[in-house]
Structures are given as structure tokens and as C-alpha cells.
C-alpha atoms as a PDB file:
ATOM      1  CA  UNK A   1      24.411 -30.019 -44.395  1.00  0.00           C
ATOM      2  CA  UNK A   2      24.053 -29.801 -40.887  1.00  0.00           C
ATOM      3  CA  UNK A   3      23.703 -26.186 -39.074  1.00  0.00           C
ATOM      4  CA  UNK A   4      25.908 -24.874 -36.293  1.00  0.00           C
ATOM      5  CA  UNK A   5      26.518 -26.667 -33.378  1.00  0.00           C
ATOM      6  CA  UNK A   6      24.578 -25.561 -30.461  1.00  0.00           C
ATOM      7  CA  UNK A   7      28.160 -24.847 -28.325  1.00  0.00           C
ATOM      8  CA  UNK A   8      28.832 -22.337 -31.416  1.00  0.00           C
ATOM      9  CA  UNK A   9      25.998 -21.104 -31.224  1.00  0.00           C
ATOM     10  CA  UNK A  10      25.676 -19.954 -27.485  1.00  0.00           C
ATOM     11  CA  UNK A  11      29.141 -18.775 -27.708  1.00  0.00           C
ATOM     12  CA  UNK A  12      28.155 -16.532 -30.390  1.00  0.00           C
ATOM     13  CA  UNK A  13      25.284 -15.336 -27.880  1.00  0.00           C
ATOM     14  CA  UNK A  14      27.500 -14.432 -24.817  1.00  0.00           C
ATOM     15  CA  UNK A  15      28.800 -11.024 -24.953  1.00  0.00           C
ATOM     16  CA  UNK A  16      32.510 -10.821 -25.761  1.00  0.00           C
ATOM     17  CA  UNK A  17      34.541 -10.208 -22.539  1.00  0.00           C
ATOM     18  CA  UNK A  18      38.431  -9.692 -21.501  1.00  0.00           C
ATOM     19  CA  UNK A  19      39.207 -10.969 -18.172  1.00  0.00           C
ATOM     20  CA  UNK A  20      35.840 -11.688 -16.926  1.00  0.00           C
ATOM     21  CA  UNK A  21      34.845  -7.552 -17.599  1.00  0.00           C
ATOM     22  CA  UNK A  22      32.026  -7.522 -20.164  1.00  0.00           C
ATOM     23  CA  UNK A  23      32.593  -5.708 -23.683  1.00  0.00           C
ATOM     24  CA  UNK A  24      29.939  -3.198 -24.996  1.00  0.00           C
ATOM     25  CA  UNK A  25      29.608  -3.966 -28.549  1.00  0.00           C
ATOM     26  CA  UNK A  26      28.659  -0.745 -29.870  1.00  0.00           C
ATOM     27  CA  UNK A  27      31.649   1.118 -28.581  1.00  0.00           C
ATOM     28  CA  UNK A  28      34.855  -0.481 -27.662  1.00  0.00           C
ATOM     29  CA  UNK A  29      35.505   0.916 -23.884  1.00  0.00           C
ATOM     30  CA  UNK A  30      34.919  -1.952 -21.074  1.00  0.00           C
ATOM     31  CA  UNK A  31      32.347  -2.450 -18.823  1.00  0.00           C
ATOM     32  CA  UNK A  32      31.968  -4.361 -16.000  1.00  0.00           C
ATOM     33  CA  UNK A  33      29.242  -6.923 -16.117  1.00  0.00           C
ATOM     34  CA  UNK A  34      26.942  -6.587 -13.185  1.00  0.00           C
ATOM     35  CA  UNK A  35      23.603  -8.123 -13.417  1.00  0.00           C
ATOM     36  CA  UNK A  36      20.678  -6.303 -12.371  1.00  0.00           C
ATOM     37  CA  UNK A  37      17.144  -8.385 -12.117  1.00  0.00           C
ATOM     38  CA  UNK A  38      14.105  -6.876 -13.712  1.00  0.00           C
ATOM     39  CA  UNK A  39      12.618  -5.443 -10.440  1.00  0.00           C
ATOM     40  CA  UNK A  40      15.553  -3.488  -9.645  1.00  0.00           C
ATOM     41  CA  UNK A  41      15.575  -1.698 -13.299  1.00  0.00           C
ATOM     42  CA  UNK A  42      11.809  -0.783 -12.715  1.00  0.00           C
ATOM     43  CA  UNK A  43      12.756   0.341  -9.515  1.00  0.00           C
ATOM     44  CA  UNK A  44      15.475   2.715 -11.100  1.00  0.00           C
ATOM     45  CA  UNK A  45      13.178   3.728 -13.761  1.00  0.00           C
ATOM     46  CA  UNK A  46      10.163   4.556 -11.655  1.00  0.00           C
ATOM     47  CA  UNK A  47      12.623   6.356  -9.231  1.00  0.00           C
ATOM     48  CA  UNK A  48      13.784   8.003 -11.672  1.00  0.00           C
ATOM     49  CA  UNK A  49      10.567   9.618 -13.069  1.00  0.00           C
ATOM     50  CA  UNK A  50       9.581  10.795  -9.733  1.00  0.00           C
ATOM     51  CA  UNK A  51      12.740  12.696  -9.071  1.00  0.00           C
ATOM     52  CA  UNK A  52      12.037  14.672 -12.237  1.00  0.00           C
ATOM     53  CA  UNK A  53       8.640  14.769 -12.353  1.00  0.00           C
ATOM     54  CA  UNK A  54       9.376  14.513 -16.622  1.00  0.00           C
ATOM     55  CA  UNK A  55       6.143  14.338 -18.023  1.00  0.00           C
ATOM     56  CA  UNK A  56       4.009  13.953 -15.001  1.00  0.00           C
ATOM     57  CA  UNK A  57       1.820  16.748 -15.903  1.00  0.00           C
ATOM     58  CA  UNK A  58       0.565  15.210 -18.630  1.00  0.00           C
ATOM     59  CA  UNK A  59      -2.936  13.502 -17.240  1.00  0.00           C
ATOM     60  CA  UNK A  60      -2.216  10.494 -19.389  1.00  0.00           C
ATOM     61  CA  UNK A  61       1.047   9.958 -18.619  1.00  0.00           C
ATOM     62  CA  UNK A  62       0.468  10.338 -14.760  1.00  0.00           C
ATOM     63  CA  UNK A  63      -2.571   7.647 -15.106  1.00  0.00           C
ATOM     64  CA  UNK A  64      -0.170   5.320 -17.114  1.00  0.00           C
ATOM     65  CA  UNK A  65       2.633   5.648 -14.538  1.00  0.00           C
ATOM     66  CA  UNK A  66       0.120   5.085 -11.594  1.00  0.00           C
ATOM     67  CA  UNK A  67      -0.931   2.052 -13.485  1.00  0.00           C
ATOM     68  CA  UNK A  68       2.396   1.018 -13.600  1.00  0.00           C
ATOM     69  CA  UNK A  69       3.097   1.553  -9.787  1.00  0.00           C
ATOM     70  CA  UNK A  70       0.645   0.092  -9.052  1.00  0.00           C
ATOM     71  CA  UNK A  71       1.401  -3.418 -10.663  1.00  0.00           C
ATOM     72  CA  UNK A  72       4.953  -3.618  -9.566  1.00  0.00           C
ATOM     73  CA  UNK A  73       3.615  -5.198  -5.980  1.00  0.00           C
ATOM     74  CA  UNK A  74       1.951  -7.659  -8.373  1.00  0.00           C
ATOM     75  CA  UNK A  75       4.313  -8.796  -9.920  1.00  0.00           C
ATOM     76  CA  UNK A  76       6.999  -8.987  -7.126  1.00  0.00           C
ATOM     77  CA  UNK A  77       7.162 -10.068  -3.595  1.00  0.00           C
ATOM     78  CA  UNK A  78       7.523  -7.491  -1.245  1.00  0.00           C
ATOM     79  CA  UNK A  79      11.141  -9.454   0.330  1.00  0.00           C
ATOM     80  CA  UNK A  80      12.185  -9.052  -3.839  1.00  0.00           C
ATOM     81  CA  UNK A  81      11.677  -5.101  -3.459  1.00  0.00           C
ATOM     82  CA  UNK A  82      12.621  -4.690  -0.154  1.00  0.00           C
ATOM     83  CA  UNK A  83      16.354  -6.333  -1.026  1.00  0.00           C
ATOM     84  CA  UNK A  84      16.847  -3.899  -4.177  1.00  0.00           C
ATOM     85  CA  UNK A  85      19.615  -1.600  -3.959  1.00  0.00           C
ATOM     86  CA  UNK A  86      18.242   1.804  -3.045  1.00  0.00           C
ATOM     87  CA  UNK A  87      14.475   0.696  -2.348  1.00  0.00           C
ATOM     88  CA  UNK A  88      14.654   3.313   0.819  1.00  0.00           C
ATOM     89  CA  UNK A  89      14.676   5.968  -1.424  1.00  0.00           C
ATOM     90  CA  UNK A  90      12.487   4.380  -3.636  1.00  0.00           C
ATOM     91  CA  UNK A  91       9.543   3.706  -1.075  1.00  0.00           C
ATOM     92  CA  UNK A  92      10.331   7.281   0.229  1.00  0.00           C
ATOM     93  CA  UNK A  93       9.206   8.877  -2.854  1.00  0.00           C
ATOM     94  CA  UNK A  94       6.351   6.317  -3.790  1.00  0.00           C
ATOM     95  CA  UNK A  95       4.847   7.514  -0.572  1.00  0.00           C
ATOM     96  CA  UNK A  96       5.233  11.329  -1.377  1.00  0.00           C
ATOM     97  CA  UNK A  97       3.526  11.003  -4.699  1.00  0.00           C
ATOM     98  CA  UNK A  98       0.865   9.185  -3.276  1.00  0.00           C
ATOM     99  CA  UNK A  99       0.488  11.573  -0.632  1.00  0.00           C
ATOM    100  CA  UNK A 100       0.569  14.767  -3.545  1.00  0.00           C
ATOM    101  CA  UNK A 101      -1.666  13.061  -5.746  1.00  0.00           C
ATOM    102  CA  UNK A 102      -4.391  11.928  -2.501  1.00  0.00           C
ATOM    103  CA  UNK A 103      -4.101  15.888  -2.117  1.00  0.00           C
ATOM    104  CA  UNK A 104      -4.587  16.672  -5.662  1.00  0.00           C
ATOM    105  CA  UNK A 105      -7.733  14.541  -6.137  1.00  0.00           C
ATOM    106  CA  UNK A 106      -9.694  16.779  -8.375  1.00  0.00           C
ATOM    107  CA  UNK A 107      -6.978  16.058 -10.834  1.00  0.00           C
ATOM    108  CA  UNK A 108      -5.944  12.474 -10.131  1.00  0.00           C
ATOM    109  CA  UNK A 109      -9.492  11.096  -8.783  1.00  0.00           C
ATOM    110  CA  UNK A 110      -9.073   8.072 -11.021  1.00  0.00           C
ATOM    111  CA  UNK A 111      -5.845   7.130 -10.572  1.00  0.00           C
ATOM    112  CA  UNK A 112      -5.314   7.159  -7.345  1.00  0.00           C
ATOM    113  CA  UNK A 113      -7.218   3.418  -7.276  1.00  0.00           C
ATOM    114  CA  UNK A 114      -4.062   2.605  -8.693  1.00  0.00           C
ATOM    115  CA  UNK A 115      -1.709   4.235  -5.896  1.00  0.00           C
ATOM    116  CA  UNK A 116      -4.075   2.696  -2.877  1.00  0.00           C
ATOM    117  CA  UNK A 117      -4.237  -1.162  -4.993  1.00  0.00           C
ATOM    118  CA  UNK A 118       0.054  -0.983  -4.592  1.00  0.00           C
ATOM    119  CA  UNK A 119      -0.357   0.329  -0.941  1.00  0.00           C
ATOM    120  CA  UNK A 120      -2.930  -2.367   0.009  1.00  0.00           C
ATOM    121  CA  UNK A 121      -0.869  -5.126  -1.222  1.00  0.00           C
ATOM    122  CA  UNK A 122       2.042  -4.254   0.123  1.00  0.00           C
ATOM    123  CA  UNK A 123       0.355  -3.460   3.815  1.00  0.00           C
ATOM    124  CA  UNK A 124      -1.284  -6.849   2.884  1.00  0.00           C
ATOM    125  CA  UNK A 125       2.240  -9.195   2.327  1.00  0.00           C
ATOM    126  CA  UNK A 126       4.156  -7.653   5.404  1.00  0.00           C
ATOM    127  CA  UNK A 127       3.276 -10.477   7.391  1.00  0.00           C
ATOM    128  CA  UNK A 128       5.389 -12.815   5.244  1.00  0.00           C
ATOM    129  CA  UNK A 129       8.309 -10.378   5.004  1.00  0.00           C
ATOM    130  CA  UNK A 130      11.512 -12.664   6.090  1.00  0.00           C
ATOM    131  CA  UNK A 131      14.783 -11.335   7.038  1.00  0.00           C
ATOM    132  CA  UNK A 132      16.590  -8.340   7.894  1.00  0.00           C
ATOM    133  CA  UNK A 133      15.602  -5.693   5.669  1.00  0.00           C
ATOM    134  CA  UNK A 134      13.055  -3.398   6.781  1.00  0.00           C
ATOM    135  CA  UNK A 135      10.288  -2.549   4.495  1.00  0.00           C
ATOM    136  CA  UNK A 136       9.676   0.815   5.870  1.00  0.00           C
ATOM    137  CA  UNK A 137       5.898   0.532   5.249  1.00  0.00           C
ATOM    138  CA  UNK A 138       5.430   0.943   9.330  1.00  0.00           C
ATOM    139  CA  UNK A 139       6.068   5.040   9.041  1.00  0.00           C
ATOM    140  CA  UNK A 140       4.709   5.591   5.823  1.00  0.00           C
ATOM    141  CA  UNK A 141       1.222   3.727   5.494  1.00  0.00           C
ATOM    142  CA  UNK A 142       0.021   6.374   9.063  1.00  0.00           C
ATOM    143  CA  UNK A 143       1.050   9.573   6.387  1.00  0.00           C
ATOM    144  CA  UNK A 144      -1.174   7.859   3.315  1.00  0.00           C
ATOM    145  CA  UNK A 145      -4.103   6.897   5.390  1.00  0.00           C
ATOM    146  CA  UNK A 146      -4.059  10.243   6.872  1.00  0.00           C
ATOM    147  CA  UNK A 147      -3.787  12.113   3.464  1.00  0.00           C
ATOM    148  CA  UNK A 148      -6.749   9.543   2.030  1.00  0.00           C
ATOM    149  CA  UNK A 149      -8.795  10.528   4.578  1.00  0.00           C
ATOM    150  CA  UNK A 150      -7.822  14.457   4.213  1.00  0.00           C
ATOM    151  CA  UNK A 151      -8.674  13.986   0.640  1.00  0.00           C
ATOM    152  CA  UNK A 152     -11.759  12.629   1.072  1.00  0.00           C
ATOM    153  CA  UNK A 153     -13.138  15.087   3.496  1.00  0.00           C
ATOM    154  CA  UNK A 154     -11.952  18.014   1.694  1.00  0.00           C
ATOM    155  CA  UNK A 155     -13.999  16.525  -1.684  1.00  0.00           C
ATOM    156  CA  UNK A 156     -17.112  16.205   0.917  1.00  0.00           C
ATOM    157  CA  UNK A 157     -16.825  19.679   1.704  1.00  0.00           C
ATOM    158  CA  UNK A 158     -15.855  20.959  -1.785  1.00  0.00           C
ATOM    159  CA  UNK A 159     -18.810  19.565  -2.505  1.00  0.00           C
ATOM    160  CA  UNK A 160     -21.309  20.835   0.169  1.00  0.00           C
ATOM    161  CA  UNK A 161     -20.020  24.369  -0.618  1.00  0.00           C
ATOM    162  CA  UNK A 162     -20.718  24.918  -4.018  1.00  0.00           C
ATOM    163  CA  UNK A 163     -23.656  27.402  -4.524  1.00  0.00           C
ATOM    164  CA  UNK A 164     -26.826  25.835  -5.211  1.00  0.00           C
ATOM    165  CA  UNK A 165     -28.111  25.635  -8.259  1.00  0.00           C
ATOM    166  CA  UNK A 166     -30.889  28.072  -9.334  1.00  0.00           C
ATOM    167  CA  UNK A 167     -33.199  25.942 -10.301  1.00  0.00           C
ATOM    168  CA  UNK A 168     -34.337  22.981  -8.460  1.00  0.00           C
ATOM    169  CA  UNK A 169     -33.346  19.828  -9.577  1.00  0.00           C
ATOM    170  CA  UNK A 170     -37.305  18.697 -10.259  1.00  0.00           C
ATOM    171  CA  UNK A 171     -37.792  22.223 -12.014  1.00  0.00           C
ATOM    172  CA  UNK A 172     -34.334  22.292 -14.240  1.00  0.00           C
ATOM    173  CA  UNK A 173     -36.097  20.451 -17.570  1.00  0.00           C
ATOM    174  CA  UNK A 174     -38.507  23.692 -17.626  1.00  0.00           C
ATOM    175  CA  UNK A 175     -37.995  27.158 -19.291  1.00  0.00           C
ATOM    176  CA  UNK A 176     -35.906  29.277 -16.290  1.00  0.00           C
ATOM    177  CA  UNK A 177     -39.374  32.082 -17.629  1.00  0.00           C
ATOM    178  CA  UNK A 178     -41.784  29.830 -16.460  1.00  0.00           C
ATOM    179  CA  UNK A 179     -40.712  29.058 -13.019  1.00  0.00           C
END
């Protein structure tokens, strides 16, 4: 007995559609059928989150999502992103949570490796941008290399101003009575 013939059984894969407008199976109203690639349903997503901030506060979340940033430029080409529908708005508020979490580095100290890796590689590929879209990068990257550098003097002097400690470092293994 011989199975189903492959033609069956790709026509049993495609979605069911009237007129050329795609059929949602679970409900019975019509959709159209648009396809969207992978980086452009990230891009959504990602957007997304940082418009409501939903579960950002969360340290592991926030790590996990600047992980996540962070490998979209890794796995795309920067002339893929720049050519996804609503990427202006998406590199806008890529580059205001980077800037709020270089500002926040007490908090997010080890995920911002993360944030600078995805800025670095795309600074990196804008040389072999091709074509007409603009990747925006020029008036963002000055804001996030000022912030970095904001950040990392204000640790420096966070941490020349903290009170001594009142015992000397050599002298701290010995009974505070005995000094």
C-alpha cells in the first residue's frame, strides 16, 4: 500500500484560502496573507517590549532581553534591518534603552556588554550598507558614546567618594580592639 502522494500531501500543508486571502483555521473570519520574514517579527516583538517596559524590572528578564538585542545584529545584516517596516522607530528606542541602562549602570553593569556588542557591530557593517535606506546610526551612536562615557565617569567617582574604610586594608584581618 503505497502512502499519499507528495502533491496531496503539500496541498494538505498550504493553508486553505478563498480568492488568494488566507483562511485562519481556528476561527472562520479571513485574513489576508502577508508574509513577514523572521527579522521583522523580532523587530515587532523587541519593539514592542520597550514601549511597555512589561517585565523589564525584573533583573533577569532585562539581562535576557539585552542578550537578545544584542544577537539580532548577529544574526542579520544591517541592509536586512534597515529595510524592515518601522525599523526608525525601532532603532529610536534601541538607542534610548541603551542610553537608560549606560545611566543605570549600578543596576545593569553586566548587561550592558550586551547593548555595546549590538552597537559595535552595527557601527562596524555601515560601510557595506547598500541602497537608499538610511540606517540612522550617524545621530544616535554620538548620544551612546556620550552616555558610555558619562557612565563610566560617574562609577569612577561613585567610587572615589565612598568613605574610607576604618580599618586599613593591611589591618582589616585583626580584632578592630587591637588596632
Amino acid at each position: 500500500m503505497a502512502g499519499p502522494s507528495p502533491s496531496m500531501f503539500q496541498r494538505r500543508l498550504r493553508p486553505p484560502t478563498i480568492l488568494g486571502i488566507q483562511r485562519c483555521d481556528p476561527c472562520t473570519r479571513l485574513t489576508p496573507w502577508i508574509p513577514v520574514s523572521a527579522q521583522a517579527r523580532l523587530m515587532s516583538g523587541t519593539r514592542e517590549i520597550l514601549r511597555s517596559q512589561q517585565g523589564l524590572t525584573e533583573h533577569a528578564n532585562y539581562h535576557e532581553y539585552c542578550k537578545l538585542l544584542g544577537r539580532l545584529k548577529t544574526n542579520y545584516q544591517l541592509s536586512e534591518l534597515v529595510n524592515v517596516e518601522n525599523y526608525a522607530e525601532w532603532i529610536q528606542l534601541v538607542a534610548e534603552f541603551t542610553i537608560k541602562s549606560l545611566q543605570s549602570w549600578q543596576w545593569a553593569s553586566g548587561s550592558v556588554f550586551y547593548l555595546l556588542g549590538l552597537w559595535g557591530r552595527l557601527v562596524s557593517s555601515m560601510p557595506y550598507l547598500k541602497g537608499d535606506s538610511p540606517s540612522m546610526l550617524e545621530s544616535y551612536v554620538p548620544q551612546i558614546t556620550e552616555a558610555y562615557i558619562t557612565s563610566r565617569l560617574d562609577s569612577v567617582h561613585a567610587i572615589v567618594t565612598v568613605p574610607p574604610h576604618p580599618f586599613p586594608p593591611l589591618l582589616c584581618s585583626q580584632d578592630p580592639e587591637d588596632v
